[in-house]
Protein backbone atom coordinates (compact mmCIF):
# COMPACT_ATOMS: atom_id res chain seq x y z
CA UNK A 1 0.00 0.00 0.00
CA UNK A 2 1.61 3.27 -0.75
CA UNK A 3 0.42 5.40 2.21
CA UNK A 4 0.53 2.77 4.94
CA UNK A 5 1.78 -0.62 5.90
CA UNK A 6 -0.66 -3.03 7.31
CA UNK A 7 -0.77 -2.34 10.98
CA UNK A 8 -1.42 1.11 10.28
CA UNK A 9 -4.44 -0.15 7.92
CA UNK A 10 -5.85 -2.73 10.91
CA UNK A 11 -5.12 0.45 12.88
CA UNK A 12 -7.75 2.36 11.13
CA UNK A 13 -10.14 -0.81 9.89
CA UNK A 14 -10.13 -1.22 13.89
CA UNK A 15 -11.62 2.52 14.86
CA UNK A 16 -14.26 2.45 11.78
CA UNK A 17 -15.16 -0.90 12.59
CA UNK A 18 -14.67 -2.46 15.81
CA UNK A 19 -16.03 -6.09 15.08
CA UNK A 20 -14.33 -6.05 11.83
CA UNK A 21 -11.92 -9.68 11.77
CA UNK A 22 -8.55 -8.21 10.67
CA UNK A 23 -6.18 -10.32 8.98
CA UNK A 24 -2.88 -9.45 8.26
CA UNK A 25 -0.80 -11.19 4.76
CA UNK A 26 2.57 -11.05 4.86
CA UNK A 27 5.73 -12.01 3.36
CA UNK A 28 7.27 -11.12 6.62
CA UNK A 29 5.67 -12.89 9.11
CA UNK A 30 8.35 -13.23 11.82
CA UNK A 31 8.18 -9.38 12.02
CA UNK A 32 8.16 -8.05 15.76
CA UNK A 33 5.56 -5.57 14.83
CA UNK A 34 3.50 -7.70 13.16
CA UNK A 35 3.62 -10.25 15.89
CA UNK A 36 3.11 -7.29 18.70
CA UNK A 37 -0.44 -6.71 16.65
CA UNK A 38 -1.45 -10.12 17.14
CA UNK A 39 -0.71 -10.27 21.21
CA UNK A 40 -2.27 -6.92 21.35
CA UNK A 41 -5.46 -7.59 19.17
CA UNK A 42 -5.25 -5.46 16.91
CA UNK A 43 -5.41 -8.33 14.28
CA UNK A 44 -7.37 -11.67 14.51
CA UNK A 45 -4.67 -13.31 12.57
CA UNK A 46 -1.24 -13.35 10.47
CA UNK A 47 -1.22 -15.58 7.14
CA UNK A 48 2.25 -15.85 5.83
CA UNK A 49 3.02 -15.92 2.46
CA UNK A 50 3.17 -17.62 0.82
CA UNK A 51 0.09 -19.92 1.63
CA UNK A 52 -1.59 -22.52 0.23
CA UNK A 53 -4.86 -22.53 -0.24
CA UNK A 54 -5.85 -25.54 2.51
CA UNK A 55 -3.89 -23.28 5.04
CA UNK A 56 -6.22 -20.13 3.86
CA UNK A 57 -9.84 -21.65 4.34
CA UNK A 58 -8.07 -23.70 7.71
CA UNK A 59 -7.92 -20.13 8.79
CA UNK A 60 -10.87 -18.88 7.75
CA UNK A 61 -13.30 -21.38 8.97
CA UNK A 62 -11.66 -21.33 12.61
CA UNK A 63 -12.28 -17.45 12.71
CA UNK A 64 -15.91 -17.68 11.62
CA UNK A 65 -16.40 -21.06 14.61
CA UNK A 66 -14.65 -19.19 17.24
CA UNK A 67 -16.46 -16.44 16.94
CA UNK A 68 -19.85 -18.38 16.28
CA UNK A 69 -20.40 -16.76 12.47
């Protein structure tokens, strides 16, 4: 993105929509600050990439059960 990185976008997602599920992709997964928005909850969840696809909807469907969608 050319006028933020990703935590600044879940950032912003977060205040406009609360309940929003934020997912961060990266290439750079082992990132402090990326981790640091997972423990803090500012994302739901980090998908590296790449991914495959099995990985992707393994992620997907254990967001929507935990949070009973």
């Amino acid at each position: 993105m050319p006028h933020m990185n990703g935590i600044e976008f879940a950032s912003r997602a977060r205040s406009l929509c609360p309940t929003m599920a934020r997912v961060i992709v990266t290439a750079h997964d082992e990132v402090r600050e990326v981790r640091e928005a997972l423990a803090s909850g500012l994302v739901d969840g980090i998908i590296a990439k790449p991914w495959k696809r099995e990985e992707l909807l393994k992620g997907v469907v254990g967001y929507l059960e935990r949070h009973g969608i």
